[in-house]
PDB file of N, CA and C in Angstrom:
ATOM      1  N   UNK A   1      24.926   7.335  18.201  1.00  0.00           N
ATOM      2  CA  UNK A   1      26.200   6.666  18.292  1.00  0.00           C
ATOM      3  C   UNK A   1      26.186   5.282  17.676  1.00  0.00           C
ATOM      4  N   UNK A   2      25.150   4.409  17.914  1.00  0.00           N
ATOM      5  CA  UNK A   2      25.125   3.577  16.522  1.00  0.00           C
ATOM      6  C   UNK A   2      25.047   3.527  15.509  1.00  0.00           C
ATOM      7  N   UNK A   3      25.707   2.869  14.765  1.00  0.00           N
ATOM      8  CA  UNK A   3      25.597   2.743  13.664  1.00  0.00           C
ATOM      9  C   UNK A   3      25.427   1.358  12.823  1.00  0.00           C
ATOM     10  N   UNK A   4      24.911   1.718  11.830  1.00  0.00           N
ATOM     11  CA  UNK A   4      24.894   0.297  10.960  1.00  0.00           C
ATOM     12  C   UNK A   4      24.902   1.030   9.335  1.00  0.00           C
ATOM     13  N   UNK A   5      25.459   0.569   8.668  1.00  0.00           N
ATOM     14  CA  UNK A   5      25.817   0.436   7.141  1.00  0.00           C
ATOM     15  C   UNK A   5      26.037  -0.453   6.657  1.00  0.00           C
ATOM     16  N   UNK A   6      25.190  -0.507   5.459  1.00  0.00           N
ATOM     17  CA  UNK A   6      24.849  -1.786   4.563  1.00  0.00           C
ATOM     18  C   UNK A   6      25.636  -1.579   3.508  1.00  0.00           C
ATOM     19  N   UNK A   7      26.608  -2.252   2.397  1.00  0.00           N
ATOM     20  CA  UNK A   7      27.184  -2.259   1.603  1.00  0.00           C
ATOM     21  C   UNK A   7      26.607  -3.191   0.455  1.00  0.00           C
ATOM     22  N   UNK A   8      26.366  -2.983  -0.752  1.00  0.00           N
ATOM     23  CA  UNK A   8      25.823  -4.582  -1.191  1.00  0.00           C
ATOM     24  C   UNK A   8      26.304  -4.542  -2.872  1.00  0.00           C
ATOM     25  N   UNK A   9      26.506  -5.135  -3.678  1.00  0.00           N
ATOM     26  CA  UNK A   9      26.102  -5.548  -4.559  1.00  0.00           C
ATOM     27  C   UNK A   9      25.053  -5.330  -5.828  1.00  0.00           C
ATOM     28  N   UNK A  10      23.788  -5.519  -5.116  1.00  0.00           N
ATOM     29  CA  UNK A  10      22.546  -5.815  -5.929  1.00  0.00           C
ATOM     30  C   UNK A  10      22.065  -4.585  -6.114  1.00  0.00           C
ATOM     31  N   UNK A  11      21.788  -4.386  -7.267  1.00  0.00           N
ATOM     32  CA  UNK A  11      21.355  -2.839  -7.879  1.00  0.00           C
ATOM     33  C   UNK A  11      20.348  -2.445  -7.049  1.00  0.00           C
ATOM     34  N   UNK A  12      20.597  -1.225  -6.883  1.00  0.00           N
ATOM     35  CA  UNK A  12      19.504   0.154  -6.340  1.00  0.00           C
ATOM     36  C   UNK A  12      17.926  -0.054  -5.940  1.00  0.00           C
ATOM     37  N   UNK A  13      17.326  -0.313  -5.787  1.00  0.00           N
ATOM     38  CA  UNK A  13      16.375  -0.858  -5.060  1.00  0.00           C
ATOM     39  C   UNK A  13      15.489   0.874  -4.789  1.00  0.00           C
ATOM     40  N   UNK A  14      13.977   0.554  -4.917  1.00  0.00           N
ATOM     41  CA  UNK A  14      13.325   1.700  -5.500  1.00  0.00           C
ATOM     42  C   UNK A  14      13.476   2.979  -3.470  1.00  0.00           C
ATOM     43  N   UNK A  15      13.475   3.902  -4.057  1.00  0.00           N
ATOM     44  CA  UNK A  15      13.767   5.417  -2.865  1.00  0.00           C
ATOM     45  C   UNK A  15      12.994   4.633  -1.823  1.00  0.00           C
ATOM     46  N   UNK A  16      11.944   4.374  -2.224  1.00  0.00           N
ATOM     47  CA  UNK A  16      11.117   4.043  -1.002  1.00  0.00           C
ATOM     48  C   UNK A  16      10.961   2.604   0.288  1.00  0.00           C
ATOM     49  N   UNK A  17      11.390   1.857  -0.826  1.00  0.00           N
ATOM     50  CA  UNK A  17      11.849   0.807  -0.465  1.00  0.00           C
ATOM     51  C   UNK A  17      13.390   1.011   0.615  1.00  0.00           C
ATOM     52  N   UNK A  18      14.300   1.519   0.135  1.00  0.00           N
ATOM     53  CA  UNK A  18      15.706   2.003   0.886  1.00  0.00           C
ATOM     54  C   UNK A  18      14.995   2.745   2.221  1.00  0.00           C
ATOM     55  N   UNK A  19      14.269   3.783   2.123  1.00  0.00           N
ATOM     56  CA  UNK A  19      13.876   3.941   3.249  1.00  0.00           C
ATOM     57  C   UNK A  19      12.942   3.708   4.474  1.00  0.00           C
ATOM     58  N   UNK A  20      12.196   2.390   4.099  1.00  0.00           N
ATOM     59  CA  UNK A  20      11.744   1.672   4.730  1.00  0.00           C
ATOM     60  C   UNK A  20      12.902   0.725   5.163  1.00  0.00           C
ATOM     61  N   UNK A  21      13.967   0.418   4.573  1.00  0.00           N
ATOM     62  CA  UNK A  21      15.031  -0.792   5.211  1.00  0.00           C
ATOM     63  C   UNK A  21      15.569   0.129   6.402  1.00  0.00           C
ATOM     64  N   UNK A  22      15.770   1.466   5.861  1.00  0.00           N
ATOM     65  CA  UNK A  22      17.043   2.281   6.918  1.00  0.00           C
ATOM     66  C   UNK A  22      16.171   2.350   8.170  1.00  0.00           C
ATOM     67  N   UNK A  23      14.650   2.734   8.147  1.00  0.00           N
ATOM     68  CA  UNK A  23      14.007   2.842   9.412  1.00  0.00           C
ATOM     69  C   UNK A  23      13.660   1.565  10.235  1.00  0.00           C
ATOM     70  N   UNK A  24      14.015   0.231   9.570  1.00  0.00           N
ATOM     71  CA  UNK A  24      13.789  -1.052  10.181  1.00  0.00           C
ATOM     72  C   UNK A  24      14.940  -0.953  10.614  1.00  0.00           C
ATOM     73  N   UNK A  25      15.861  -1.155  10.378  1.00  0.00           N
ATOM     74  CA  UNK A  25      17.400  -1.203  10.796  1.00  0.00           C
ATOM     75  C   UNK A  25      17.879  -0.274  12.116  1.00  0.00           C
ATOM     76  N   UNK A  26      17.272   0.907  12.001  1.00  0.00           N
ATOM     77  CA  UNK A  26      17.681   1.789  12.973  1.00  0.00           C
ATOM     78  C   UNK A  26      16.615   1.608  14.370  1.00  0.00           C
ATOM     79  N   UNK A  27      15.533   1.208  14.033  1.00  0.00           N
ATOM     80  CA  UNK A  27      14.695   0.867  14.757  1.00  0.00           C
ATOM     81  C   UNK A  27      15.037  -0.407  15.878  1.00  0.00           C
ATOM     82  N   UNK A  28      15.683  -1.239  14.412  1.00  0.00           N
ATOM     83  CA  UNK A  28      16.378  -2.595  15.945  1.00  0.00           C
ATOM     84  C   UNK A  28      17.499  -2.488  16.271  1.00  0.00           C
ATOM     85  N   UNK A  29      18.081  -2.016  15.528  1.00  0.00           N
ATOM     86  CA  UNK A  29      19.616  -1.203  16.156  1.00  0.00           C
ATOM     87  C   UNK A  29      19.424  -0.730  17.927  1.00  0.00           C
ATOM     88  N   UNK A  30      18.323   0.235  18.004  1.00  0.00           N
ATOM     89  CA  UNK A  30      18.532   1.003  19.092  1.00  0.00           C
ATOM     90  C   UNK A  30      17.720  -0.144  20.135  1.00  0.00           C
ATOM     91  N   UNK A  31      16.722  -1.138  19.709  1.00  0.00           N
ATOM     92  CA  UNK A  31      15.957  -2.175  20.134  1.00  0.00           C
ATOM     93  C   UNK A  31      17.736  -2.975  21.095  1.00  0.00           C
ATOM     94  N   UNK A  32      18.026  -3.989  19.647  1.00  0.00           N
ATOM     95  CA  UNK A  32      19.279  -4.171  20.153  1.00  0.00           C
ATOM     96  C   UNK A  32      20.624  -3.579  21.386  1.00  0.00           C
ATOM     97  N   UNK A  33      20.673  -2.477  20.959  1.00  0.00           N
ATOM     98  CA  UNK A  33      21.836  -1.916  21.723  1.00  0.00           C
ATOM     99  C   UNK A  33      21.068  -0.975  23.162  1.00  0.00           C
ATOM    100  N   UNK A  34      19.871  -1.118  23.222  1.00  0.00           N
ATOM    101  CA  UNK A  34      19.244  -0.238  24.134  1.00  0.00           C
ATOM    102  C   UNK A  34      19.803   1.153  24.189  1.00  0.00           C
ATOM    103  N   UNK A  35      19.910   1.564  23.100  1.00  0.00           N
ATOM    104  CA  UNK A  35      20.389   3.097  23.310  1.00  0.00           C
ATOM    105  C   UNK A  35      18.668   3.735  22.227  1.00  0.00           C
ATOM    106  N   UNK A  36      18.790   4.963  22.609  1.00  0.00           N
ATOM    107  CA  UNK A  36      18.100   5.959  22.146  1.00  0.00           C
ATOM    108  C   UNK A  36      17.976   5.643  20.242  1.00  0.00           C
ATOM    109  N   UNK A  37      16.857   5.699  19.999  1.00  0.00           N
ATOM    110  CA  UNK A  37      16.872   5.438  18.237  1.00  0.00           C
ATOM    111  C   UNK A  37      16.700   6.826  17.749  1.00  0.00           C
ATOM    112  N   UNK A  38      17.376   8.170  18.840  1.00  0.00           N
ATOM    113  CA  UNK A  38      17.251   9.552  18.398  1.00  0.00           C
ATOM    114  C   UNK A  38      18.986   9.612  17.543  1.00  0.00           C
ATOM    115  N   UNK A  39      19.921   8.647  18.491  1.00  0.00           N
ATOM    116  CA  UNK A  39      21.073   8.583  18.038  1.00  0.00           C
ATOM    117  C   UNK A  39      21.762   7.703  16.985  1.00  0.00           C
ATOM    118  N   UNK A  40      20.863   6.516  16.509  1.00  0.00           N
ATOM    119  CA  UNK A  40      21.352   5.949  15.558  1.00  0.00           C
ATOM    120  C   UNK A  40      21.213   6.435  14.028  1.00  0.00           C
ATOM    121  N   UNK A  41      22.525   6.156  13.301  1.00  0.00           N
ATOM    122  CA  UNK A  41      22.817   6.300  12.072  1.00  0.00           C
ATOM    123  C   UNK A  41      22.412   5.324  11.062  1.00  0.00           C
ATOM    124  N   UNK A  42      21.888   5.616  10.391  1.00  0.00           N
ATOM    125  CA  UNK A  42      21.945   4.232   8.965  1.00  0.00           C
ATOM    126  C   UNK A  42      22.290   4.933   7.785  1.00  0.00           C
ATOM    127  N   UNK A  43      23.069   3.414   7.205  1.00  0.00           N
ATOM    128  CA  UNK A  43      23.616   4.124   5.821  1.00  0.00           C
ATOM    129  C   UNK A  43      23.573   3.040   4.833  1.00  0.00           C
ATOM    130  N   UNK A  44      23.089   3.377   3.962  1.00  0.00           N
ATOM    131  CA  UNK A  44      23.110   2.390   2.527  1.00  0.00           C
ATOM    132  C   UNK A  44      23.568   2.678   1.005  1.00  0.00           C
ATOM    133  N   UNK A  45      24.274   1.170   0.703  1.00  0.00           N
ATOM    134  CA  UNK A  45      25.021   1.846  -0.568  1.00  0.00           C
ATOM    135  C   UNK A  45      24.737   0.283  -1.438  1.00  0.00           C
ATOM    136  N   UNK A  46      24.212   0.976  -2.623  1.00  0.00           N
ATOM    137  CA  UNK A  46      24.148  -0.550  -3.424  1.00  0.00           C
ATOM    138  C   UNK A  46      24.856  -0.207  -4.771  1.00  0.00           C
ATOM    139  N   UNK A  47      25.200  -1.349  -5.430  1.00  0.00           N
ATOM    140  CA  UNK A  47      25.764  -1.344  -6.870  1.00  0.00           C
ATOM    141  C   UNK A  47      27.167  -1.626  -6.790  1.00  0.00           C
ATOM    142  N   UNK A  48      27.748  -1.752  -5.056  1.00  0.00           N
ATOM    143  CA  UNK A  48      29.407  -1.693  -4.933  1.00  0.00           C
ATOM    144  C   UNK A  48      29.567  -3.280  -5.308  1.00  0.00           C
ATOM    145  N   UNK A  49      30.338  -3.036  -6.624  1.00  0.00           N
ATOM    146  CA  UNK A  49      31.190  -4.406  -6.777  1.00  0.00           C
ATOM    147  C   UNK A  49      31.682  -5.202  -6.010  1.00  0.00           C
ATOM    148  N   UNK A  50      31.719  -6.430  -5.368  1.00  0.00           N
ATOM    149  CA  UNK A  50      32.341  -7.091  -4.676  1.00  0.00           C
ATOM    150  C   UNK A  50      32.038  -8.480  -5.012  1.00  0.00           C
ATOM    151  N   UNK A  51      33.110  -9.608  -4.255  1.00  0.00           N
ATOM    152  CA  UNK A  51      33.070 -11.005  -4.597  1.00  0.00           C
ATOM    153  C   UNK A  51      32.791 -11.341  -3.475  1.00  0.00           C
ATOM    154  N   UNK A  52      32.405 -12.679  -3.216  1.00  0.00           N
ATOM    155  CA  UNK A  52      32.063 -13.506  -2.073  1.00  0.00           C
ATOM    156  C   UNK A  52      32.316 -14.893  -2.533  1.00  0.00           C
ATOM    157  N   UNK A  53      33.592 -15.389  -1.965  1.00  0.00           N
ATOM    158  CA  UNK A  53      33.989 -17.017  -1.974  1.00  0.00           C
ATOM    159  C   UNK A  53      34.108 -16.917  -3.738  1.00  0.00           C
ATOM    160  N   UNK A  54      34.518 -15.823  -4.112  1.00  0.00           N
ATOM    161  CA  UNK A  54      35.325 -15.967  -5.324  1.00  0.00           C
ATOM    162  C   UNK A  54      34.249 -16.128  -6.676  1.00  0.00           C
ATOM    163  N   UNK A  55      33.065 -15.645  -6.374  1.00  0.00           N
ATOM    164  CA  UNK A  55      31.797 -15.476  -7.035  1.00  0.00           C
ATOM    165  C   UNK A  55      30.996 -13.812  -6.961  1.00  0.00           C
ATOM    166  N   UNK A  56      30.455 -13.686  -7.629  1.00  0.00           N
ATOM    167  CA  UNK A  56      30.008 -11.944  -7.953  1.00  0.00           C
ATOM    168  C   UNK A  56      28.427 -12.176  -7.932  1.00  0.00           C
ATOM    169  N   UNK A  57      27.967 -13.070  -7.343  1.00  0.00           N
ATOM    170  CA  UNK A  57      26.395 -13.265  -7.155  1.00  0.00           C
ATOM    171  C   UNK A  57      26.136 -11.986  -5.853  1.00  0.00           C
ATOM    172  N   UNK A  58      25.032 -11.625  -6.020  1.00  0.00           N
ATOM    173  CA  UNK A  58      24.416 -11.224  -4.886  1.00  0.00           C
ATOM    174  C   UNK A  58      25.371 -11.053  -3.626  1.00  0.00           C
ATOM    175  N   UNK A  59      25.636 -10.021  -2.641  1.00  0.00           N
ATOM    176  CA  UNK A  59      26.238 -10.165  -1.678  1.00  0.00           C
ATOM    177  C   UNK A  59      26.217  -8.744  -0.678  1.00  0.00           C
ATOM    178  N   UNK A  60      26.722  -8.405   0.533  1.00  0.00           N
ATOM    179  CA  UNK A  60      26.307  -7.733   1.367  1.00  0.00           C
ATOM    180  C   UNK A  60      27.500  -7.688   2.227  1.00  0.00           C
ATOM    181  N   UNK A  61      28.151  -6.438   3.010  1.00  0.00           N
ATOM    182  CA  UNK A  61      28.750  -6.439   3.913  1.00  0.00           C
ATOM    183  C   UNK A  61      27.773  -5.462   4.717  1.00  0.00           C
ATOM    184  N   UNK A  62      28.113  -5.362   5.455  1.00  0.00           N
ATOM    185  CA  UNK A  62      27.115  -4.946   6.417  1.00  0.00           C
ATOM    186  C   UNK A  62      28.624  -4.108   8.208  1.00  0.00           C
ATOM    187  N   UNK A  63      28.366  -2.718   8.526  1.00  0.00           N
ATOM    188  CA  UNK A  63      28.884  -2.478   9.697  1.00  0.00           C
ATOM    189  C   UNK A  63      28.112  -2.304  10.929  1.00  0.00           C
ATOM    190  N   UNK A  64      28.342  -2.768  12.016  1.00  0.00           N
ATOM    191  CA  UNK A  64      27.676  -2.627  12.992  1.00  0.00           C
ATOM    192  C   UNK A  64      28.168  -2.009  14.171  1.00  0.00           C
ATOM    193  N   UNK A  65      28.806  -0.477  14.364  1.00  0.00           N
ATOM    194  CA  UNK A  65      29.556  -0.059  15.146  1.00  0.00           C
ATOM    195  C   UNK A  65      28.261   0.709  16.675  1.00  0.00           C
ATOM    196  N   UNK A  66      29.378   0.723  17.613  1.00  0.00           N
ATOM    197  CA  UNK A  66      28.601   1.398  18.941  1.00  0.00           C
ATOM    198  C   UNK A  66      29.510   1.733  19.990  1.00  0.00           C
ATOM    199  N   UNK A  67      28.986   2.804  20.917  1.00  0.00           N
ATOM    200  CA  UNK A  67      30.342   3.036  21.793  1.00  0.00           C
ATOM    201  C   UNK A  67      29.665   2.227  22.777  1.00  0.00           C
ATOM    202  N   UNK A  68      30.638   1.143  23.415  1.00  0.00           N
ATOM    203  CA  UNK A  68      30.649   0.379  24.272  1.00  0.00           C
ATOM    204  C   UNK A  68      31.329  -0.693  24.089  1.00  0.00           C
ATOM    205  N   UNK A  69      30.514  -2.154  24.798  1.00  0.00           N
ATOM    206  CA  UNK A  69      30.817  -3.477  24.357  1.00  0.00           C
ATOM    207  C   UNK A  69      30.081  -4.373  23.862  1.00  0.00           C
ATOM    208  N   UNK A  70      29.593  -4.966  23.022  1.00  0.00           N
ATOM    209  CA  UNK A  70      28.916  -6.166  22.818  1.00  0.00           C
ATOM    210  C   UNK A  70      29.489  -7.242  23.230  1.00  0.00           C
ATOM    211  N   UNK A  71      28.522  -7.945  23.509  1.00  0.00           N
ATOM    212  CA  UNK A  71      28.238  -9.376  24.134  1.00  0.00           C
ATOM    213  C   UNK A  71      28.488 -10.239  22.630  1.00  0.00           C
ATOM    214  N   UNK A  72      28.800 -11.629  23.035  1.00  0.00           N
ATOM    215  CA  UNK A  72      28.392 -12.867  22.337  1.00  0.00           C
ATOM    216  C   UNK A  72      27.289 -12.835  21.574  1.00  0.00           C
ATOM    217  N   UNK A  73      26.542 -12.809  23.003  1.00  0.00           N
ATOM    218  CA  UNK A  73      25.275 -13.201  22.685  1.00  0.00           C
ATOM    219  C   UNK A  73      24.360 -12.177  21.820  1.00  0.00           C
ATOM    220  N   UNK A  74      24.975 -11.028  22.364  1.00  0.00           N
ATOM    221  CA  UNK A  74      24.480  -9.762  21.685  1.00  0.00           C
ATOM    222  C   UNK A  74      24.505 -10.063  20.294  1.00  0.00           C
ATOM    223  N   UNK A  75      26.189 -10.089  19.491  1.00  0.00           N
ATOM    224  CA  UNK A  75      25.887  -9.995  18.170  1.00  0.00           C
ATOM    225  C   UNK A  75      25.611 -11.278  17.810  1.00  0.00           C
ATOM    226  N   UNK A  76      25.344 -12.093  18.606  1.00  0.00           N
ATOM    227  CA  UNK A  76      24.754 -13.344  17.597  1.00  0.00           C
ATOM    228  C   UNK A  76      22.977 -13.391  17.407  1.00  0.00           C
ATOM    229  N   UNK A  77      22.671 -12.597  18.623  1.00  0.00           N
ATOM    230  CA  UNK A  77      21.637 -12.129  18.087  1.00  0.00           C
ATOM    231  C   UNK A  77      21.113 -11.136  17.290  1.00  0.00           C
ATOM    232  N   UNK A  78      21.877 -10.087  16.777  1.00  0.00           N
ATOM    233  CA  UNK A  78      22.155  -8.910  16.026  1.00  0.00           C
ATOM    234  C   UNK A  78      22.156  -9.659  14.364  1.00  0.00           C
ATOM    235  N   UNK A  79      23.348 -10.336  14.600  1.00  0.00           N
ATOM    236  CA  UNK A  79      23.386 -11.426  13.189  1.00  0.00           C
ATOM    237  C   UNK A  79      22.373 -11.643  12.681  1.00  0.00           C
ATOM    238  N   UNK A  80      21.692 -12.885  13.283  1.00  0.00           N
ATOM    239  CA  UNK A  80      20.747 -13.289  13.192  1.00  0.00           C
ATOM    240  C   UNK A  80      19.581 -12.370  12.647  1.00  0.00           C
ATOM    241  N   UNK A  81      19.309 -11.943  13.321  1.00  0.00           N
ATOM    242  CA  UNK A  81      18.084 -10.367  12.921  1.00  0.00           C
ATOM    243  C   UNK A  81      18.600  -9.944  11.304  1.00  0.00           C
ATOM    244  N   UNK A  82      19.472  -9.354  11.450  1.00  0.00           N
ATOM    245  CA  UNK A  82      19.574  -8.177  10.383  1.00  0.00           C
ATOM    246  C   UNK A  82      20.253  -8.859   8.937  1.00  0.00           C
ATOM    247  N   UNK A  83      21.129 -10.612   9.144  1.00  0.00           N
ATOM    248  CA  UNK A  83      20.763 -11.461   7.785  1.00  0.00           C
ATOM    249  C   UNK A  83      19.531 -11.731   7.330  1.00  0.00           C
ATOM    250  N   UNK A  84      18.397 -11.921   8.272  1.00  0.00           N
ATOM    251  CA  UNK A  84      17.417 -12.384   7.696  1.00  0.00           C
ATOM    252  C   UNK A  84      16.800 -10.822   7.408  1.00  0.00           C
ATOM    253  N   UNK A  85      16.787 -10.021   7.868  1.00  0.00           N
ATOM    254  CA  UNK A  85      16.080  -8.393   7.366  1.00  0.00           C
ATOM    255  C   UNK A  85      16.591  -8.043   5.915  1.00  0.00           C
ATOM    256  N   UNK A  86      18.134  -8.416   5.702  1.00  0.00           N
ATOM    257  CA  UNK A  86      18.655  -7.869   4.953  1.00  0.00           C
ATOM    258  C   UNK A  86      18.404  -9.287   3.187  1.00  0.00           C
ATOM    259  N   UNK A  87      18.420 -10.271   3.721  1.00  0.00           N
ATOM    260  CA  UNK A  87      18.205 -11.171   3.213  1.00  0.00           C
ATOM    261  C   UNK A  87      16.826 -11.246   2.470  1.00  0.00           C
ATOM    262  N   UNK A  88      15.860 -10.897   3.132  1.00  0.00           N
ATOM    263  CA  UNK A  88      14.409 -10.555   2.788  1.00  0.00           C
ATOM    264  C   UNK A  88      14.389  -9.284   1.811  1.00  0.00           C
ATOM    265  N   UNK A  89      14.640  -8.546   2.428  1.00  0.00           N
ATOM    266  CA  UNK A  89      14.438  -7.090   1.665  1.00  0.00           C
ATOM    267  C   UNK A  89      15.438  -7.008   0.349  1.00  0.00           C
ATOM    268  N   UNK A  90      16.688  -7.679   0.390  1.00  0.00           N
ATOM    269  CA  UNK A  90      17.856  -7.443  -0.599  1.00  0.00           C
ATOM    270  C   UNK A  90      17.688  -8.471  -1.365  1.00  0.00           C
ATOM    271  N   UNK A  91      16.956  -9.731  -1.207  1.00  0.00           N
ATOM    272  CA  UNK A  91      17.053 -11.179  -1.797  1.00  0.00           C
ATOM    273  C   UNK A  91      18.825 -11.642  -2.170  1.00  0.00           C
ATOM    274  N   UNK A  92      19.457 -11.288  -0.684  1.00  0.00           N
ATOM    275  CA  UNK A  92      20.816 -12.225  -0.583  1.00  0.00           C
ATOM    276  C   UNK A  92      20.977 -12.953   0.168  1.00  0.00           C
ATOM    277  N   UNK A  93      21.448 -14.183  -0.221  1.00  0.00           N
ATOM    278  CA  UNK A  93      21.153 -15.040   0.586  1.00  0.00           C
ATOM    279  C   UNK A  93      21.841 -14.993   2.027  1.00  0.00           C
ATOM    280  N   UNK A  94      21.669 -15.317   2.873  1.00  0.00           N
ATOM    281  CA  UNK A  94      22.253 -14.726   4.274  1.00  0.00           C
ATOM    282  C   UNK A  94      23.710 -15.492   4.449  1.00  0.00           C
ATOM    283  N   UNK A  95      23.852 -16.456   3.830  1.00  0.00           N
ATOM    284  CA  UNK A  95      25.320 -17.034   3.675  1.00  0.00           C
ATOM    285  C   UNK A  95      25.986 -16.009   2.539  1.00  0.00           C
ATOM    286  N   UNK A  96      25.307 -14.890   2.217  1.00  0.00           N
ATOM    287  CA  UNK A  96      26.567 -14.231   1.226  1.00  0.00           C
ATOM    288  C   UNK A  96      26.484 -12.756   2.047  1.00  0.00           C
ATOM    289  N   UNK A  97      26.589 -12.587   3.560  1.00  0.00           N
ATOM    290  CA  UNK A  97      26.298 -11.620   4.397  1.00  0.00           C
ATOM    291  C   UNK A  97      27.411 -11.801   5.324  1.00  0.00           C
ATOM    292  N   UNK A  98      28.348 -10.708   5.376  1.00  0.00           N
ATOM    293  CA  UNK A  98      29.166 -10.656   6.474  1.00  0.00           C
ATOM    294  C   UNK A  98      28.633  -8.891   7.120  1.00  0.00           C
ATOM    295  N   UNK A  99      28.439  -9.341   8.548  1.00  0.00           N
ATOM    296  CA  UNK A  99      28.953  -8.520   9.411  1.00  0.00           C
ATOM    297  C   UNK A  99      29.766  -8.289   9.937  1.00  0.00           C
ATOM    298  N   UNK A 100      30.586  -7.158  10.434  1.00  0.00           N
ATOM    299  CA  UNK A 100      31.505  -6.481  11.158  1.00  0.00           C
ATOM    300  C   UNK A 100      30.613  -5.510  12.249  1.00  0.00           C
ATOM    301  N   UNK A 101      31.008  -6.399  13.788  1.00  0.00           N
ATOM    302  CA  UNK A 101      30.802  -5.632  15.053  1.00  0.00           C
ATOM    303  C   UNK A 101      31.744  -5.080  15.532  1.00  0.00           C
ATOM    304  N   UNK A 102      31.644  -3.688  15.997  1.00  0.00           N
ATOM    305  CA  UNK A 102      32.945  -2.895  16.380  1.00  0.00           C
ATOM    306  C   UNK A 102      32.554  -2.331  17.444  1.00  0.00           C
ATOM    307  N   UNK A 103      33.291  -2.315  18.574  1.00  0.00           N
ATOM    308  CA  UNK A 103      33.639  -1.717  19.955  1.00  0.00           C
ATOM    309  C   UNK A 103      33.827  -0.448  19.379  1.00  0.00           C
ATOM    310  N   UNK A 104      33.069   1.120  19.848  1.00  0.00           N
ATOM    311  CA  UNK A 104      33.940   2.301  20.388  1.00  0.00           C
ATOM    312  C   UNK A 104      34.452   2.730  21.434  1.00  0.00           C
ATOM    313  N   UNK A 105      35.553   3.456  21.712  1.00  0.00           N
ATOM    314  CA  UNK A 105      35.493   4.600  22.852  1.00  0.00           C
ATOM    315  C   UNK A 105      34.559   5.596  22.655  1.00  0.00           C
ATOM    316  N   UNK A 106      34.151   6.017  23.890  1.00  0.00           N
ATOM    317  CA  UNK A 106      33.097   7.570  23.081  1.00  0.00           C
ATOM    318  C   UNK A 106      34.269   8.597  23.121  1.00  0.00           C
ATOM    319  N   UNK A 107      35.756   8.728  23.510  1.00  0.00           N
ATOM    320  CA  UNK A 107      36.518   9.718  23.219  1.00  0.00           C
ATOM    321  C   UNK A 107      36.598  10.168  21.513  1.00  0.00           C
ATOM    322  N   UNK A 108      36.512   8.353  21.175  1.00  0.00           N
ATOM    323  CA  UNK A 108      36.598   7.810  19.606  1.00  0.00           C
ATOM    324  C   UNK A 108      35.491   7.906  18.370  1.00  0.00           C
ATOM    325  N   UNK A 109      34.172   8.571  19.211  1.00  0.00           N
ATOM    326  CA  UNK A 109      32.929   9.050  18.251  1.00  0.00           C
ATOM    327  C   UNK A 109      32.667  10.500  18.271  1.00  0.00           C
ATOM    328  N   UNK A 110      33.042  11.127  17.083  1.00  0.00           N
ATOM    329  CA  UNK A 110      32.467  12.618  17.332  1.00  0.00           C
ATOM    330  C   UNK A 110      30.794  12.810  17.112  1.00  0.00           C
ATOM    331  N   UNK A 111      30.503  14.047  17.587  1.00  0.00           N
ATOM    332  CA  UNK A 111      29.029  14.614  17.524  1.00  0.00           C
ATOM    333  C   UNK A 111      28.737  15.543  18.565  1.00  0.00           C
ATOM    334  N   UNK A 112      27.789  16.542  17.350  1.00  0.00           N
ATOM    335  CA  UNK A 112      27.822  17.972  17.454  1.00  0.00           C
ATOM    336  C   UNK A 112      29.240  18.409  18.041  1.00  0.00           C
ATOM    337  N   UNK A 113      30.231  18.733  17.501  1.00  0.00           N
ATOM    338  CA  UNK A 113      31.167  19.544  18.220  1.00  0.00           C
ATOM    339  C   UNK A 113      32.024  19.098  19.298  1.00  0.00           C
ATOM    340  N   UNK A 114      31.925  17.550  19.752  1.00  0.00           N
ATOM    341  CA  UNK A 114      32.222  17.413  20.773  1.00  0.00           C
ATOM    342  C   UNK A 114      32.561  15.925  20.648  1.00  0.00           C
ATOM    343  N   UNK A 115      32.755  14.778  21.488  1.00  0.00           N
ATOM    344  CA  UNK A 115      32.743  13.607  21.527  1.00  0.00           C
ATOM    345  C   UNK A 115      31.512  12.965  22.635  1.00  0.00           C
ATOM    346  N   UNK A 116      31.538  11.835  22.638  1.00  0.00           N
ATOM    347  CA  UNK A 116      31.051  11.096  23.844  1.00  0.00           C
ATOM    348  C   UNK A 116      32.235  10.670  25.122  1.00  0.00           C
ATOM    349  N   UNK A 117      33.175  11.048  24.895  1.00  0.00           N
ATOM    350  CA  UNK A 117      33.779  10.153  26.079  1.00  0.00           C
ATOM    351  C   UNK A 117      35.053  11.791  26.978  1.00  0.00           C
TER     352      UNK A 117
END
């Protein structure tokens, strides 16, 4: 039921490399959200055009969805973590990194056949 998807910019980055980011990511994802890391999703997409503050350097959106609620404190510690993960591994600078944290219903997440809520 978590999820996180990376959006970025900066060209393609070698198979192996991508899947060492998706298993760090999903790894603190479920660290983070204390849910099961049997249920988290990761997804990555590079080469998508985008601007940041009206410049085409390097850049990253990033989703961070889950059924429940996050805390403050939660995604400011979530932030924190996964600019500098993503920052390291992507070489963007973490000021050209937006996240989006999103509340689900589990009526509002499907899987296998069914929902969570």
């Amino acid at each position: 039921m978590p999820l996180i998807k990376v959006q970025t910019s900066v060209a393609q980055p070698a198979e192996q490399e991508v899947q060492a980011l998706l298993k760090q990511l999903s790894s603190r994802l479920a660290k983070h959200t204390g849910k099961p890391e049997s249920y988290v999703m990761t997804a990555f997409e590079a080469n998508v055009p985008m601007t940041f503050g009206g410049s085409s350097d390097p850049a990253c959106y990033v989703e961070v969805k889950s059924i429940g609620s996050f805390t403050p404190t939660q995604t400011k510690t979530m932030s924190a973590d996964f600019c500098q993960q993503l920052s390291q591994a992507l070489d963007v600078p973490a000021n050209r990194i937006y996240i989006e944290f999103a509340d689900a219903k589990g009526a509002m997440w499907g899987w296998n056949g069914s929902t969570f809520g």
